[in-house]
Protein backbone atom coordinates (compact mmCIF):
# COMPACT_ATOMS: atom_id res chain seq x y z
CA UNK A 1 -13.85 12.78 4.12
CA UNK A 2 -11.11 11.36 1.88
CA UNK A 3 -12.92 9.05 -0.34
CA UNK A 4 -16.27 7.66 -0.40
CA UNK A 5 -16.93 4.84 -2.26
CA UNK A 6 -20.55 4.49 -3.04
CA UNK A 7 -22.00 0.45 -4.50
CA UNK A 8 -18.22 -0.14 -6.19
CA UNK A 9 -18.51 -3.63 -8.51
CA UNK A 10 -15.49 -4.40 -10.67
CA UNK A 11 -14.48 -6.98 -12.75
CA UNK A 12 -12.05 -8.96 -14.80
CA UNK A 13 -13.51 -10.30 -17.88
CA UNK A 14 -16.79 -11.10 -15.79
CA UNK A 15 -14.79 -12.80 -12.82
CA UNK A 16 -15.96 -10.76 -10.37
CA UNK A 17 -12.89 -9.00 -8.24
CA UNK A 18 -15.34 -6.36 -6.02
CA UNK A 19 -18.91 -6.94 -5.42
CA UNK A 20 -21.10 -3.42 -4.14
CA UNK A 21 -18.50 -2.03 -1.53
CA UNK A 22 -19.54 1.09 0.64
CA UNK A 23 -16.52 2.72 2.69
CA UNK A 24 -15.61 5.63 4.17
CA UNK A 25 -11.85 6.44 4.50
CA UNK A 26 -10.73 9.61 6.78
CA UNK A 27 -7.85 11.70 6.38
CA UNK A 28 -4.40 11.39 8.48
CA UNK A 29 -5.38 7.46 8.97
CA UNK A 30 -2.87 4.57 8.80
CA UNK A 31 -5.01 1.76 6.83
CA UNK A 32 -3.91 -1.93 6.94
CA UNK A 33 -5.75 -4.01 4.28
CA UNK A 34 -6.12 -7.33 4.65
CA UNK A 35 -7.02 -11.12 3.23
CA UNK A 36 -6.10 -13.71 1.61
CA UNK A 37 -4.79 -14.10 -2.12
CA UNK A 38 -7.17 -13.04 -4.54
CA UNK A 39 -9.86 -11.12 -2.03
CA UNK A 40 -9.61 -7.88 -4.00
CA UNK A 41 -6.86 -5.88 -2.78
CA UNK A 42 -4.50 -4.97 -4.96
CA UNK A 43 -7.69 -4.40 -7.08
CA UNK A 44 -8.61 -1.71 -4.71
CA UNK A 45 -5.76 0.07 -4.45
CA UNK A 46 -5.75 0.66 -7.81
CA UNK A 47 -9.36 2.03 -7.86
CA UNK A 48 -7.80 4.41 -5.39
CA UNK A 49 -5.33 5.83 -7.34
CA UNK A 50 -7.46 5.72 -10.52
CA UNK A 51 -5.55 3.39 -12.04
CA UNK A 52 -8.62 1.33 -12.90
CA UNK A 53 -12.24 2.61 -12.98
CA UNK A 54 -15.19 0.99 -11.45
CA UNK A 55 -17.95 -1.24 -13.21
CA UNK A 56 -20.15 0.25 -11.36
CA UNK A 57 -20.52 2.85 -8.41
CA UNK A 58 -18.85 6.09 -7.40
CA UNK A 59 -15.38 6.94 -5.94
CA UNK A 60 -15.63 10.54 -4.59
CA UNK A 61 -11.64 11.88 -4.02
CA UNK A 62 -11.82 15.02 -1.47
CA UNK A 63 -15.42 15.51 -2.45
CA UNK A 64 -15.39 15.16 -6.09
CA UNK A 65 -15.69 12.44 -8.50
CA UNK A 66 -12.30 10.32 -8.98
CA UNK A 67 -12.88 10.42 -12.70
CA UNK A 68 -12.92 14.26 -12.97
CA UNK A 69 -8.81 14.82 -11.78
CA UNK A 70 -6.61 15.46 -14.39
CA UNK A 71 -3.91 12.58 -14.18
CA UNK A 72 -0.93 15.11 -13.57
CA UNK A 73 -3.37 16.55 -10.68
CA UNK A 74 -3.97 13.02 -9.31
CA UNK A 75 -0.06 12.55 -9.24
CA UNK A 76 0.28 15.39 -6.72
CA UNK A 77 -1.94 13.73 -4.53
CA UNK A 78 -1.92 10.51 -4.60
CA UNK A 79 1.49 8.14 -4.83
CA UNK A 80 1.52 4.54 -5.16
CA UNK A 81 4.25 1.81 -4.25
CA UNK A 82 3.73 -1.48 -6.70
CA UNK A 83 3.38 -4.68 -5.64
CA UNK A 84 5.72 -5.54 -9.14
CA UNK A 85 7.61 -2.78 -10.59
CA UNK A 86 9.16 -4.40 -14.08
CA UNK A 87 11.07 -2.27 -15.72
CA UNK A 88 14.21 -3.52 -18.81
CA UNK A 89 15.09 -0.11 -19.60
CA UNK A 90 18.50 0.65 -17.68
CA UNK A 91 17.61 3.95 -15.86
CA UNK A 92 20.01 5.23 -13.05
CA UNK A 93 18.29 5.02 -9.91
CA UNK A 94 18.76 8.68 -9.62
CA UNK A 95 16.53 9.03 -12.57
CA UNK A 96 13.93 6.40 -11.23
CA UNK A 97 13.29 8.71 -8.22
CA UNK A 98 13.71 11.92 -10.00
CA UNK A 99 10.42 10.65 -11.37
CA UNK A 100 8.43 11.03 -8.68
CA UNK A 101 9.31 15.08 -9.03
CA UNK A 102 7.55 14.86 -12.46
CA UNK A 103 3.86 15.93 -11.66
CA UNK A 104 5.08 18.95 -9.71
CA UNK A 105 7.47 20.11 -12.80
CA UNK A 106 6.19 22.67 -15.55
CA UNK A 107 6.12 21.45 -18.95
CA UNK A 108 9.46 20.76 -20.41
CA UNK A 109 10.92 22.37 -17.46
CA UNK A 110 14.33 21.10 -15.79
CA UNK A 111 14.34 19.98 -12.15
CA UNK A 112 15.20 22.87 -9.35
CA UNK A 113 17.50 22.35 -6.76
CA UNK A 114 14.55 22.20 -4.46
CA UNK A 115 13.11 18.77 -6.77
CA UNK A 116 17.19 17.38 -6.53
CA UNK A 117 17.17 17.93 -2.66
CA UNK A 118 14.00 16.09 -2.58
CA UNK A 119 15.32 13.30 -4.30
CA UNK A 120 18.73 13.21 -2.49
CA UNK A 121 16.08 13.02 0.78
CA UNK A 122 14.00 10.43 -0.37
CA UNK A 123 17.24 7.95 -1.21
CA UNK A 124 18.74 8.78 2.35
CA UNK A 125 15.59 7.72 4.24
CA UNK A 126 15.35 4.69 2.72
CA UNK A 127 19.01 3.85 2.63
CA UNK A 128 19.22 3.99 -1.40
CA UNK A 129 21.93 6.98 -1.81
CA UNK A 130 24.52 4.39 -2.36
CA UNK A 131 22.73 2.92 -5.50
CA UNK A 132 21.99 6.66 -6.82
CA UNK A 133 24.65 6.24 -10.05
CA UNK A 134 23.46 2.29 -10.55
CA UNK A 135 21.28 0.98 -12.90
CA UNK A 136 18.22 -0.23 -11.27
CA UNK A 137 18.24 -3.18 -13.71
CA UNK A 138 21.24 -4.62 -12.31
CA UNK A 139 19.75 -4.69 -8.46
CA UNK A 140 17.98 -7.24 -6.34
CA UNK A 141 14.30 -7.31 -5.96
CA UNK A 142 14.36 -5.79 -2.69
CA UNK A 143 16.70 -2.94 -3.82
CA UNK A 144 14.36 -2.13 -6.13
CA UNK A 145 11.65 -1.77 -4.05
CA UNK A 146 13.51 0.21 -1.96
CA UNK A 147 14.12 3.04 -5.18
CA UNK A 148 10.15 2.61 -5.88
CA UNK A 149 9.43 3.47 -2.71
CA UNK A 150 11.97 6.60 -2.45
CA UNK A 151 10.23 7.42 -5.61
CA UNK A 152 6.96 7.71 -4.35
CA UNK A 153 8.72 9.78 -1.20
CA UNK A 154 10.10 12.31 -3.39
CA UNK A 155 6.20 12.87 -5.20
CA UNK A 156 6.18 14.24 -1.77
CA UNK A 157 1.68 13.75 -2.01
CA UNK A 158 -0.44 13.26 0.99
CA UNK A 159 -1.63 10.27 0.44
CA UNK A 160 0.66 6.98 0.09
CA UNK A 161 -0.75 4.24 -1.56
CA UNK A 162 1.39 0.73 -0.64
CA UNK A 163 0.25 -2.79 -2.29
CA UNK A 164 2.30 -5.29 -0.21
CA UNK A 165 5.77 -2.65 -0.62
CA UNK A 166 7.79 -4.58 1.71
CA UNK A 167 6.94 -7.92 0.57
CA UNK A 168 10.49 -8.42 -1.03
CA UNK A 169 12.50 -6.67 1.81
CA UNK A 170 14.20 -8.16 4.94
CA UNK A 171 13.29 -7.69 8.49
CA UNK A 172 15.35 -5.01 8.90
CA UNK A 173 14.19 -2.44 5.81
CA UNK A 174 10.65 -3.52 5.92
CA UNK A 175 10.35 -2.58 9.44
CA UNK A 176 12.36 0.55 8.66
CA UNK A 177 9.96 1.80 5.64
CA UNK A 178 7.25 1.27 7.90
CA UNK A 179 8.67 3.30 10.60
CA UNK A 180 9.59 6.07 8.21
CA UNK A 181 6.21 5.66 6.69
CA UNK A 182 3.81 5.41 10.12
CA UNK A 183 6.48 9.22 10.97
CA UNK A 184 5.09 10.74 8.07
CA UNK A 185 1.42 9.76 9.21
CA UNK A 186 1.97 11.13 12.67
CA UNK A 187 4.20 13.86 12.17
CA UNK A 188 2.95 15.39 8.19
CA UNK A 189 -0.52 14.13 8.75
CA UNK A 190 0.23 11.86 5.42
CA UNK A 191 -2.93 9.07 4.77
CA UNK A 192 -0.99 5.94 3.89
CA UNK A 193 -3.01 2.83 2.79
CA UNK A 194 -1.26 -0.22 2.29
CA UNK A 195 -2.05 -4.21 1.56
CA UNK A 196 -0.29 -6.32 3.75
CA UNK A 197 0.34 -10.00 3.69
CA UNK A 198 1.62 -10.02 7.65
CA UNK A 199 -1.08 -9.58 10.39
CA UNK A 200 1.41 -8.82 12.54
CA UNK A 201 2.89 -5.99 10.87
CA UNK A 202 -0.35 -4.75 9.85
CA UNK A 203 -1.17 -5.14 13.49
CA UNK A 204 1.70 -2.69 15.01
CA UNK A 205 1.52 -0.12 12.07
CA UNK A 206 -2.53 0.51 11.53
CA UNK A 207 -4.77 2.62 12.89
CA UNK A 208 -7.54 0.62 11.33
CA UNK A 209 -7.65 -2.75 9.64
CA UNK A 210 -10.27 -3.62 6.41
CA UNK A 211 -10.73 -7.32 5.99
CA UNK A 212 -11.80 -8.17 2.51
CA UNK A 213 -12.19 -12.17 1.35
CA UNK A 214 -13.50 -12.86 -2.11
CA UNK A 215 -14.46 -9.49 -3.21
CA UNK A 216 -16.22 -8.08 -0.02
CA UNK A 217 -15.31 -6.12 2.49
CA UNK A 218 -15.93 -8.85 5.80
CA UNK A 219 -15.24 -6.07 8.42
CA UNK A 220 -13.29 -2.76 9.36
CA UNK A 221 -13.06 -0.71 11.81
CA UNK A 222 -9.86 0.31 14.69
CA UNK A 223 -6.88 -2.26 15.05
CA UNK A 224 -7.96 -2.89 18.58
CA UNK A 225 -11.86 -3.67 17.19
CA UNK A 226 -12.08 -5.76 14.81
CA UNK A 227 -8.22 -8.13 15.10
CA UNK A 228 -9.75 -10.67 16.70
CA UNK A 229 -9.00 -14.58 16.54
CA UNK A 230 -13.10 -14.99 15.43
CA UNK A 231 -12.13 -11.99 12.13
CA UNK A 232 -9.11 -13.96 11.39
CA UNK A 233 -10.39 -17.41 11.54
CA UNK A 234 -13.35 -16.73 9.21
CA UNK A 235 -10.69 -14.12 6.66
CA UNK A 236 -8.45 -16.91 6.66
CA UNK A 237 -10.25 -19.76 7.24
CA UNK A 238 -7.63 -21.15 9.88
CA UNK A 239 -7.74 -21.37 13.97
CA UNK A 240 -6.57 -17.78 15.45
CA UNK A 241 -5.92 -16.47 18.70
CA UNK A 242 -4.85 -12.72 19.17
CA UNK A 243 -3.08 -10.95 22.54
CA UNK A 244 -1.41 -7.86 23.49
CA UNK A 245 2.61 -8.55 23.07
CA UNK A 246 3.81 -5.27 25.14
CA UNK A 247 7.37 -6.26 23.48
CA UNK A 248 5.70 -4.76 20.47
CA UNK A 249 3.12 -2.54 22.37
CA UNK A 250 0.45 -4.02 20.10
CA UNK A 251 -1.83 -6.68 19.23
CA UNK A 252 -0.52 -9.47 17.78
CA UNK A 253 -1.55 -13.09 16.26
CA UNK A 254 -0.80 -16.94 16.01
CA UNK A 255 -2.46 -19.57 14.16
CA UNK A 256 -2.69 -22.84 14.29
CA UNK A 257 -0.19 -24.88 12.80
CA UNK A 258 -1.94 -28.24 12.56
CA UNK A 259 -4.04 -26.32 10.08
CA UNK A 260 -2.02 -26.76 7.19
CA UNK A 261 -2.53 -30.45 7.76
CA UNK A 262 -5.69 -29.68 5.30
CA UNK A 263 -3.46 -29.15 2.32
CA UNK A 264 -1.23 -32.40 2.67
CA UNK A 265 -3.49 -33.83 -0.13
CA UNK A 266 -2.98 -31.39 -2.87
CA UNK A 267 -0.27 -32.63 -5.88
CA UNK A 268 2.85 -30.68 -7.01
């Protein structure tokens, strides 16, 4: 098992984010989590990656204790791409990658070839190697999401962490840093789990969905299980249907439109 989380609670300043979660997450999986703003997510991604630690509970990593990894050792296994990457320093986007070859470096050592190939790599595949002699101050949001996410290539770890990574791209590079990412899960065996805000996409990507809405986990379980127009409606709280679209060779889903009539009364 991957990790086993075991009664996690967390909190921020007493507003509760997570309330007693129990899941099991496998190895080699594509994970799609899901729900609406302020269910928990991001907040569990960053449990994952030991970025934050539990109130309460256990998070058990490859069958020991989150807590007991060094950070450099955690960085070898785990990579994460930001929902918000803010960064004023003017780095060269060659450097902002070149970071991801940090936990694999010896102290005060200089990168190999090997660690510059790997960086080179990671800015083809996602279409950055243009930018590599910009700063990454002076691009668009989307651009930059692009170099966080050939950073987190180049850590080169087998499990891939994404909190909503395409959320600033186009149709055309979100799809394609899926694609590259759902490769690496077939073809290296790499664990990616990733927030998304798009059913859809979460839809054609996943192996298996998690629903979570106000700190609990609703449901989880495979794609073709658990998407369902009942899940959606009471995640969402709006009229869903879901079908196979063989255009996409996956579930998909619609809601209903007339819903937002239920928000005409709110003031701007």
């Amino acid at each position: 098992m991957l990790y086993r989380l075991h009664n996690i609670t967390f909190a921020y300043n007493g507003a509760p984010a997570l309330n007693n979660l129990d899941l099991d997450l496998s190895e080699g999986r594509f994970y799609g989590i899901l729900g609406p703003n302020g269910s928990g997510k991001t907040t569990f991604l960053d449990l994952l990656a030991g970025h934050r630690v539990p109130d309460r509970g256990t998070i058990r990593f490859k069958g020991r204790d989150l807590r007991s990894y060094r950070k450099k050792d955690l960085a070898r296994e785990i990579g994460l791409v930001p929902q918000d990457f803010a960064l004023s320093f003017p780095f060269r986007v060659e450097e902002i990658v070149l970071m991801g070859r940090y936990p694999h470096l010896p102290r005060f050592a200089a990168p190999s070839e090997q660690d510059l190939a790997l960086v080179r790599q990671a800015l083809e595949q996602t279409g950055t190697l243009p930018f590599t002699e910009r700063y990454i101050t002076d691009l668009s949001g989307g651009e930059k999401q692009r170099v966080v996410f050939a950073r987190a290539l180049a850590q080169q770890t087998p499990v891939l962490l994404l909190d909503e990574a395409t959320s600033n791209l186009d149709v055309k590079f979100s799809l394609q840093l899926l694609q590259l990412a759902r490769r690496m899960n077939l073809e290296e065996g790499v664990t990616v789990i990733s927030v998304f805000h798009d059913v859809n996409k979460a839809a054609g990507f996943c192996d298996e969905l998690l629903f979570f809405k106000q700190g609990e986990l609703v449901c989880n379980g495979p794609t073709e299980e658990v998407l369902s127009g009942e899940t959606l409606q009471q995640v969402f709280e709006v009229p869903a249907k879901t079908f196979f679209e063989p255009y996409v060779n996956a579930l998909q889903a619609v809601f209903q439109m007339s819903a937002a009539s239920s928000c005409a009364h709110l003031e701007y």
